[in-house]
Protein backbone atom coordinates (compact mmCIF):
# COMPACT_ATOMS: atom_id res chain seq x y z
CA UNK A 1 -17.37 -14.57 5.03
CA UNK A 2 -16.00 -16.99 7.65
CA UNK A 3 -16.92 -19.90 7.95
CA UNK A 4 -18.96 -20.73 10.80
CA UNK A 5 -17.71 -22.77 14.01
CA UNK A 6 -18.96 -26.16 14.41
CA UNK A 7 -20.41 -26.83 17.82
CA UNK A 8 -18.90 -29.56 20.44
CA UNK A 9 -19.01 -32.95 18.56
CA UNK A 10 -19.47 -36.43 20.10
CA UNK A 11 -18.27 -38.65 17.29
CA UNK A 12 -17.92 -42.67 17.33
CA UNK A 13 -14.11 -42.85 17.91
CA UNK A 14 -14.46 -45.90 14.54
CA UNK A 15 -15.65 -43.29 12.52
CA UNK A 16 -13.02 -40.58 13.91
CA UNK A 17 -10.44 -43.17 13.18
CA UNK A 18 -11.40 -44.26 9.44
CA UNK A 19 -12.20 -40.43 8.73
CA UNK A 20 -8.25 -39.39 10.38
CA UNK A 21 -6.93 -42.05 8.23
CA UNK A 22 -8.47 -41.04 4.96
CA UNK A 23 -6.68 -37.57 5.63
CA UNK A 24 -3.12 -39.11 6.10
CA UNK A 25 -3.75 -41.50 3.19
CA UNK A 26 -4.65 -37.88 1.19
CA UNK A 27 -1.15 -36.60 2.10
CA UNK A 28 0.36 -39.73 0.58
CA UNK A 29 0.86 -42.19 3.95
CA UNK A 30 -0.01 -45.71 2.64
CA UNK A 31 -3.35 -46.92 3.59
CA UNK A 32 -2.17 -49.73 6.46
CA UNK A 33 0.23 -46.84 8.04
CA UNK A 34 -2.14 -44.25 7.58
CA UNK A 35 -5.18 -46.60 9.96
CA UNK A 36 -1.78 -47.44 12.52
CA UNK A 37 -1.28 -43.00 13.26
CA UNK A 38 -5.09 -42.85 13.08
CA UNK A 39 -6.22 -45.04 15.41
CA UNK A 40 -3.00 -44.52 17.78
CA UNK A 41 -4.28 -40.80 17.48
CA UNK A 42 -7.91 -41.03 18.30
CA UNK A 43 -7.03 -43.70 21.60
CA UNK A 44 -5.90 -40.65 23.11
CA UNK A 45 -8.85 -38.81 22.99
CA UNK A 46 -11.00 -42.09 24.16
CA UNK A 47 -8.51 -41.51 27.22
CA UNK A 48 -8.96 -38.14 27.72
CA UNK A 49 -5.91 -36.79 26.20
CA UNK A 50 -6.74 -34.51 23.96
CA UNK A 51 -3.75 -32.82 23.94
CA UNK A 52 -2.25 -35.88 21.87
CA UNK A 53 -5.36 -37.06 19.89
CA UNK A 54 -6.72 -35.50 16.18
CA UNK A 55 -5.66 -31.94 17.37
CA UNK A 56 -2.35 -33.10 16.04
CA UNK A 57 -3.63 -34.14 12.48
CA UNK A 58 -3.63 -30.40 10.78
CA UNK A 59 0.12 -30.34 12.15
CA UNK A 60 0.63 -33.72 10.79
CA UNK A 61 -0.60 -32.69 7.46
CA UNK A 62 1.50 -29.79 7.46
CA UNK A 63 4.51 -31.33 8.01
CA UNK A 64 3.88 -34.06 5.49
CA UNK A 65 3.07 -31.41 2.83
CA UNK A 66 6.53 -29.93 3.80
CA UNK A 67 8.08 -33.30 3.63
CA UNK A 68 9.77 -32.76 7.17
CA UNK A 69 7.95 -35.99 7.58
CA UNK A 70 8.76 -39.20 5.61
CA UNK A 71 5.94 -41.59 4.25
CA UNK A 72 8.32 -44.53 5.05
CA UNK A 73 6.69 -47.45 7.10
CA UNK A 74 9.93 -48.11 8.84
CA UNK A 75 13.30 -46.74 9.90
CA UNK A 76 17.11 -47.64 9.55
CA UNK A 77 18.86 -50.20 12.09
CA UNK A 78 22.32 -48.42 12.19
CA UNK A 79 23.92 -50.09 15.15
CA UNK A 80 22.61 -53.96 17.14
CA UNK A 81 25.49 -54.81 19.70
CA UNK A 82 23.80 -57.65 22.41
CA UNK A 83 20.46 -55.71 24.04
CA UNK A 84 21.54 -52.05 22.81
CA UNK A 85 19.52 -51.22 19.01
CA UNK A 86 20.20 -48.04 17.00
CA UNK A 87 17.45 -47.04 14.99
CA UNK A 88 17.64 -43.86 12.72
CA UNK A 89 13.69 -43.49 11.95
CA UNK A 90 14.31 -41.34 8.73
CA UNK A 91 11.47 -38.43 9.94
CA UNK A 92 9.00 -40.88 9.74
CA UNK A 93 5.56 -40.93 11.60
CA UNK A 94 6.33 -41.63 15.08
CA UNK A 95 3.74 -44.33 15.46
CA UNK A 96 4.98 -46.51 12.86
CA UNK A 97 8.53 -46.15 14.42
CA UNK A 98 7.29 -46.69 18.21
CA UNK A 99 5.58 -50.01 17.21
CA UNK A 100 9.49 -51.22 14.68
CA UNK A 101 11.44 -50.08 18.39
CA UNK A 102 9.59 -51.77 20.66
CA UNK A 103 8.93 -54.76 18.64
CA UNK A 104 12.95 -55.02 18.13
CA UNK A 105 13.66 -54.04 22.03
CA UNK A 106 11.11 -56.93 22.88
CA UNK A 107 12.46 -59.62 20.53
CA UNK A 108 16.06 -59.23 21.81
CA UNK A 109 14.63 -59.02 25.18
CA UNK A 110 13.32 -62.31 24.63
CA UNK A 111 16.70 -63.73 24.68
CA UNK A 112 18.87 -61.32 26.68
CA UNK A 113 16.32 -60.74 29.22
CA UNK A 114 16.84 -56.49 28.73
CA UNK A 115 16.94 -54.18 25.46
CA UNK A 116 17.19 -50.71 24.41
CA UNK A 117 16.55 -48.91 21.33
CA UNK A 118 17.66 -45.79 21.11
CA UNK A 119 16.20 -43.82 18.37
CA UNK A 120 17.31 -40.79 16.84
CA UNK A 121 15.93 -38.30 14.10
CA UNK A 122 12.40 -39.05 15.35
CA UNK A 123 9.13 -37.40 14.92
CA UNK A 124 6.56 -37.00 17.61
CA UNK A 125 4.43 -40.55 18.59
CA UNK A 126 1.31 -39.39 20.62
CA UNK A 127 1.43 -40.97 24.29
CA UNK A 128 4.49 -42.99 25.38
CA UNK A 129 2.29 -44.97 27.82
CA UNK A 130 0.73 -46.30 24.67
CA UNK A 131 3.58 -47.94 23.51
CA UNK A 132 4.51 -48.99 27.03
CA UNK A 133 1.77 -50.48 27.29
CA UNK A 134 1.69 -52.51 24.31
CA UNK A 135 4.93 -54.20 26.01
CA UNK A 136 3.07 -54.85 29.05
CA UNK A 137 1.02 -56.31 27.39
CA UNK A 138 3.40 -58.98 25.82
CA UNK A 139 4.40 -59.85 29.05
CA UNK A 140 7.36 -57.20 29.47
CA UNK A 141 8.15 -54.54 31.55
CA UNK A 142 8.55 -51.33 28.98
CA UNK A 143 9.81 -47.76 29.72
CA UNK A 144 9.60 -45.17 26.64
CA UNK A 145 10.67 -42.02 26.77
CA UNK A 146 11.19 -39.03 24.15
CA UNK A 147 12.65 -35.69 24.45
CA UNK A 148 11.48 -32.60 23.02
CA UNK A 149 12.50 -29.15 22.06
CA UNK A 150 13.65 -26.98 25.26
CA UNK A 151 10.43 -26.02 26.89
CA UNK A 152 11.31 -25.27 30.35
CA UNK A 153 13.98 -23.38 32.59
CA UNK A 154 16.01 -24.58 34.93
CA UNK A 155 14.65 -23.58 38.65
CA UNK A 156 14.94 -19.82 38.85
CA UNK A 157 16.08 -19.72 35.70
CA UNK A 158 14.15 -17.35 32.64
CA UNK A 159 15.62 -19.62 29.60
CA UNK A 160 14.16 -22.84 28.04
CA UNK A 161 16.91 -25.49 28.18
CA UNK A 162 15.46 -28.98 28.49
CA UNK A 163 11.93 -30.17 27.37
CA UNK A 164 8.75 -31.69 29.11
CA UNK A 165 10.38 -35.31 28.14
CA UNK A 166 7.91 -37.62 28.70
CA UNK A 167 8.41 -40.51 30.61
CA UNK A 168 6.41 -43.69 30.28
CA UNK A 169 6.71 -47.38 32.33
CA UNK A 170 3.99 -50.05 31.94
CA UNK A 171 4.09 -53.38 34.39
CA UNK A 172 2.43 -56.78 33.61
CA UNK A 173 -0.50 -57.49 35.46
CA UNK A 174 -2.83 -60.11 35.94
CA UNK A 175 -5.52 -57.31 36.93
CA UNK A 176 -8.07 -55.99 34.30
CA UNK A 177 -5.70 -53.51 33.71
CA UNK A 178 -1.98 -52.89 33.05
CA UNK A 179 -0.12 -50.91 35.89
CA UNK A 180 1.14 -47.48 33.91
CA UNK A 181 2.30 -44.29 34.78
CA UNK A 182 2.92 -41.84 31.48
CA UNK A 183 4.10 -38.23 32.64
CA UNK A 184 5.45 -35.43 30.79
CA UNK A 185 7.76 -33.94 33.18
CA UNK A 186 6.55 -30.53 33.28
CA UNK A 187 3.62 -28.95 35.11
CA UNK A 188 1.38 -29.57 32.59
CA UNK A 189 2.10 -30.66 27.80
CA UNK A 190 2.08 -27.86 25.96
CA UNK A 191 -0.73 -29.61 23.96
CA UNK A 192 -2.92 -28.38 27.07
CA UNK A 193 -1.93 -25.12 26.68
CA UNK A 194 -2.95 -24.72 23.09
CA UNK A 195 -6.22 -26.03 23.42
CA UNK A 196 -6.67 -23.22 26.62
CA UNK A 197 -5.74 -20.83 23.83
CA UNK A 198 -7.87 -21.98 21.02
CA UNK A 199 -10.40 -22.11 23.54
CA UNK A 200 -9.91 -18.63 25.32
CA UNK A 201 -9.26 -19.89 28.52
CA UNK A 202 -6.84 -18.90 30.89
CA UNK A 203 -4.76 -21.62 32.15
CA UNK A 204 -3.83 -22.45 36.13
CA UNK A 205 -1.08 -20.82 37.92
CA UNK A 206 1.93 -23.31 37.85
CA UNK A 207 1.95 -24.27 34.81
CA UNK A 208 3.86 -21.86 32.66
CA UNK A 209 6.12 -18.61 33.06
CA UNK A 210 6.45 -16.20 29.63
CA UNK A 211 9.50 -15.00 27.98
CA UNK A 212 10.84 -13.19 30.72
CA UNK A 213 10.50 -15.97 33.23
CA UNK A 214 7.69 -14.20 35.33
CA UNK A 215 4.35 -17.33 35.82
CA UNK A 216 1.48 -16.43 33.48
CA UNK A 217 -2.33 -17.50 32.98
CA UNK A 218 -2.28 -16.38 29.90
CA UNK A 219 -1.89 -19.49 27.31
CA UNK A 220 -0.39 -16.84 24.60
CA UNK A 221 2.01 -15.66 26.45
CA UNK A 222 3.26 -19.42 27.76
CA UNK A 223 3.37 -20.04 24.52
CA UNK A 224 5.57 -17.36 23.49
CA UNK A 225 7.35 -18.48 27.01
CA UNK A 226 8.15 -21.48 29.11
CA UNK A 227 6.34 -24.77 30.61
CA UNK A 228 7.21 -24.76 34.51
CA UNK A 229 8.96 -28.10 35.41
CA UNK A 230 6.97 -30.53 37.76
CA UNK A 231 7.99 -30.62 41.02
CA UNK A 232 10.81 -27.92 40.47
CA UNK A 233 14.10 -29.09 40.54
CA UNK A 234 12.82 -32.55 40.43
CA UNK A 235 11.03 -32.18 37.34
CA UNK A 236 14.19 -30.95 35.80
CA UNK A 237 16.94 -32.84 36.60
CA UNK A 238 14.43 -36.17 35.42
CA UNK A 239 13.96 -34.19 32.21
CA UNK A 240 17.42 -33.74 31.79
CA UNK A 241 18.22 -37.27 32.55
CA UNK A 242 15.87 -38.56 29.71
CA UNK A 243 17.00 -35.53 26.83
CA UNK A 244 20.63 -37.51 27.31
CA UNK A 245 19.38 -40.94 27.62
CA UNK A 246 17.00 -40.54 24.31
CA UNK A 247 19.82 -38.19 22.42
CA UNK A 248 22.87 -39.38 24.03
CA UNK A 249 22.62 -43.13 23.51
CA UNK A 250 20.84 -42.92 20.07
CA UNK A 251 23.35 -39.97 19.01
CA UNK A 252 20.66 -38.10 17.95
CA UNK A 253 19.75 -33.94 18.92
CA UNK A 254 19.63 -32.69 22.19
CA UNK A 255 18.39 -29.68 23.98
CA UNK A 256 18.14 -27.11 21.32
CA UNK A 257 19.08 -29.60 18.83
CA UNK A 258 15.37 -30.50 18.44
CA UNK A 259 13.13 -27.78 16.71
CA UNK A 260 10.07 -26.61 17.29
CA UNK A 261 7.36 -29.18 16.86
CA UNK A 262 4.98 -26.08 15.91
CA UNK A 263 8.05 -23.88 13.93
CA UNK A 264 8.42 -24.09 10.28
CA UNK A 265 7.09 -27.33 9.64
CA UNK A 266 9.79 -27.46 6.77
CA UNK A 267 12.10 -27.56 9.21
CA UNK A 268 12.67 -31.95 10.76
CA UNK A 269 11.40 -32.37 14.47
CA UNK A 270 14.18 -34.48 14.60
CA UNK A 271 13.75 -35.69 18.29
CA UNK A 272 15.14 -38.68 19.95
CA UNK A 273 13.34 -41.51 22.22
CA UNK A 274 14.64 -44.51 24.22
CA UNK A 275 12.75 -47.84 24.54
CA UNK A 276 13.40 -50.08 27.01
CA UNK A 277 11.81 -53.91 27.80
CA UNK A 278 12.74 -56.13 29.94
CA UNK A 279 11.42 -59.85 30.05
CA UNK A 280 10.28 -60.73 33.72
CA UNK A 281 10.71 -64.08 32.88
CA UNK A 282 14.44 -63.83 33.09
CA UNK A 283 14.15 -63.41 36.92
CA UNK A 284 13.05 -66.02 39.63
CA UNK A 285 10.34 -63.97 40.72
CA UNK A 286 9.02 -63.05 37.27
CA UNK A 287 6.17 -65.49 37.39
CA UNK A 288 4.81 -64.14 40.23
CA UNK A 289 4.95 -60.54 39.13
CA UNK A 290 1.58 -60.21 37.51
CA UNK A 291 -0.04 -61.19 40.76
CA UNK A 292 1.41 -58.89 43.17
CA UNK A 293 1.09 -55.89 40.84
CA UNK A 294 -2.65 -56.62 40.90
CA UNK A 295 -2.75 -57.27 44.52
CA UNK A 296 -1.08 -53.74 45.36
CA UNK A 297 -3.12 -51.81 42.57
CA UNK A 298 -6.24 -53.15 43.84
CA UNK A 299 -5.26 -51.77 47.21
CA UNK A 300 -4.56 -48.36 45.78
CA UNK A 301 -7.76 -48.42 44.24
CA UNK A 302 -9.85 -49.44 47.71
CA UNK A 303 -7.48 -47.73 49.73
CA UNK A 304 -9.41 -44.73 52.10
CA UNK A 305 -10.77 -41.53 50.53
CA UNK A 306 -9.76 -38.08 51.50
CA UNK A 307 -12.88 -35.90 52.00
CA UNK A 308 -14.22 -34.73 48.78
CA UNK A 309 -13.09 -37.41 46.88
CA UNK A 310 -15.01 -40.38 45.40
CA UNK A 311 -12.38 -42.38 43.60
CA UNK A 312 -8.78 -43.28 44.53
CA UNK A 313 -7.04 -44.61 40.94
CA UNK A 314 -3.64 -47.14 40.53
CA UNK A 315 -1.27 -46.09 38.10
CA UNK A 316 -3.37 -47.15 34.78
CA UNK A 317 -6.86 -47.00 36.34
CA UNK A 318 -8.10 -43.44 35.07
CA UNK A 319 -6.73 -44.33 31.48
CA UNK A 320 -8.93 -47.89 31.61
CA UNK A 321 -11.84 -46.10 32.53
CA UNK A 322 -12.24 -43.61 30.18
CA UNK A 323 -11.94 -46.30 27.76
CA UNK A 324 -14.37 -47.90 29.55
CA UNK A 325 -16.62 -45.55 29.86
CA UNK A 326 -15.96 -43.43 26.36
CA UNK A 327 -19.31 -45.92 24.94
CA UNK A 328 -16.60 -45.92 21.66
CA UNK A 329 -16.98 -42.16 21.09
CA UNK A 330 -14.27 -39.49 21.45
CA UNK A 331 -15.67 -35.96 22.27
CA UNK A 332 -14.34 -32.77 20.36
CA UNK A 333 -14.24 -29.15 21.19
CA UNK A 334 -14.94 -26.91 17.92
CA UNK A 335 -11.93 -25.46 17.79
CA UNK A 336 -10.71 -29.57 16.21
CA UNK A 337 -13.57 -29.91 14.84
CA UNK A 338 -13.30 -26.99 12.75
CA UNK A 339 -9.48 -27.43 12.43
CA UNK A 340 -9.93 -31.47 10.86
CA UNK A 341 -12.78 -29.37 8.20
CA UNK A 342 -10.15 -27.22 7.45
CA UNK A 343 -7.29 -29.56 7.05
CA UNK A 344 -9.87 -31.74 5.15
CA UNK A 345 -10.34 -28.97 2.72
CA UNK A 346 -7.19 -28.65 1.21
CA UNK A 347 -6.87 -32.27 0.22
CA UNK A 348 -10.12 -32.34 -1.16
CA UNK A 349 -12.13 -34.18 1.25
CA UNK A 350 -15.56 -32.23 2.48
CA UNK A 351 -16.14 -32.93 6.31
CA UNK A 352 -19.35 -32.18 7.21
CA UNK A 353 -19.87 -30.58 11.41
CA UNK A 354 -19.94 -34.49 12.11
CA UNK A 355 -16.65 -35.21 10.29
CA UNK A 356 -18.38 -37.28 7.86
CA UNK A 357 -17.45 -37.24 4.85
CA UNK A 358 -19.42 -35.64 2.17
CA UNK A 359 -17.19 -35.40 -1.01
CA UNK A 360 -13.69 -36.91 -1.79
């Protein structure tokens, strides 16, 4: 008899985070690494991003059963010449390579005023704002970008030749949040689209086409087919643009290079990203920077409502408050909930409907 499903769970995002560690440290990630993915992982759900929170984890686990993921903490520096960093990452966890990149792109940074790394044979990281962000933090300007297996046809096209390659730039600001914009560059992440389908909801026009090219609602058959890029031919060509600056500069895949981060998850990812920081403090104005990107975000934010509309955001603003107003707890549909029990299950570690742990 099937198990039943668990109901909609509101769960401390702490507790999400020590319980999604405990998992990867099952597989065989070391403990530190293992609380880095975690947590990385379960700040996307505080944000509302489900698509790239804990839904991930059973894939995760899959893959690292498979070993088309590596347990290494760090990856390969294969080429440094002035501000432009190879890194091979191995097929490790993408959230243990995004923080090695961006740490190297922002200590050359430091003293060349701009870096890149370009990283090849690269496994999925969650958000690219995060990691953006992190820069912006520090006091730099970062852009991170990754490509991803061909998701989406060119304009009046019916065949998948470029991904949804996110794209990712965080600002320094002296507001009481940093300036970001993180967008996948297609109507809408496939990560959407699955949870529509686990779900049994149809999904809105626009954002997919199936295998013949013809626009679906139906989150199977997008599957089976093709994201729609944003903004048409403008969503493309920027998706392009990023599959050869993250494969092109790192020499890593391309296009149909990368596999299917859902195929046989014996089978690498093997994708390539780009991360870029730049110091402001290597330009006259760089002091001032901060400031001014406050002073126009606040504006955004105050700026006149259109009717029907009680909030106008700034680049950043949504993600701050729904950390702001999460109260520290992430909210799961079942269709997780019951997918972490499962995943749980064959390491040996009894989740209760709470995902607390009953038995190791």
């Amino acid at each position: 008899m099937a198990a039943a499903t668990p109901a909609t769970a509101e769960i401390r995002a702490s507790d999400l985070a020590r319980v999604t560690a405990a998992l990867f440290t099952a597989a065989g990630v070391a403990p530190a690494d293992a609380e880095v993915v975690a947590d990385d992982l379960v700040a996307a759900d505080v944000e509302g991003v489900p698509s790239h929170g804990v839904m991930l984890v059973p894939m995760y686990l899959d893959r690292l059963a498979q070993r088309s993921i590596s347990t290494s903490s760090i990856g390969k520096v294969v080429s440094e010449r002035d501000g432009a960093i190879v890194l091979d990452a191995g097929n490790a966890l993408g959230q243990l390579i995004a923080r090695q990149a961006l740490r190297l792109a922002v200590e050359k940074a430091r003293q060349l005023g701009v870096a890149v790394v370009a990283v090849r044979n690269a496994f999925h990281f969650g958000t690219a704002g995060r990691y953006a962000r992190i820069m912006a933090d520090l006091g730099f300007v970062g852009i991170v970008m990754s490509n991803t297996r061909p998701l989406m046809p060119a304009p009046g096209g019916a065949e998948a030749l470029v991904g949804n390659n996110p794209i990712a730039i965080a600002v320094p600001t002296r507001g009481p949040f940093q300036a970001e914009t993180d967008l996948a560059l297609s109507a809408t992440a496939m990560g959407k689209v699955r949870l529509a389908a686990a779900a049994g909801r149809a999904i809105p026009e626009g954002w997919a086409a199936d295998a013949a090219g013809a626009p679906t609602t139906d989150p199977h058959a997008a599957i089976k087919g093709m994201l729609l890029p944003a903004a048409g031919p403008k969503g493309f060509g920027l998706a392009f643009m990023v599959d050869m600056l993250c494969g092109g500069l790192s020499g890593g895949a391309v296009g149909a290079e990368v596999k299917p981060l859902y195929g046989d998850p014996g089978v690498p990812y093997g994708c390539s990203q780009f991360f870029l920081a730049i110091d402001v403090g290597h330009f006259p104005a760089g002091g001032e920077l901060g400031e001014r990107v406050a002073v126009q975000a606040a504006r955004v934010s105050a700026s006149r409502r259109a009717p029907g509309h009680e909030r106008v955001y700034a680049p950043g603003e949504l993600a701050f408050a729904a950390r702001e107003n999460s109260g520290g707890a992430c909210r799961l549909g079942p269709e997780t909930v019951r997918s972490l029990i499962d995943a749980g299950r064959k390491l040996g570690i009894i989740l209760d409907d709470n995902l607390a742990i009953q038995k190791v």
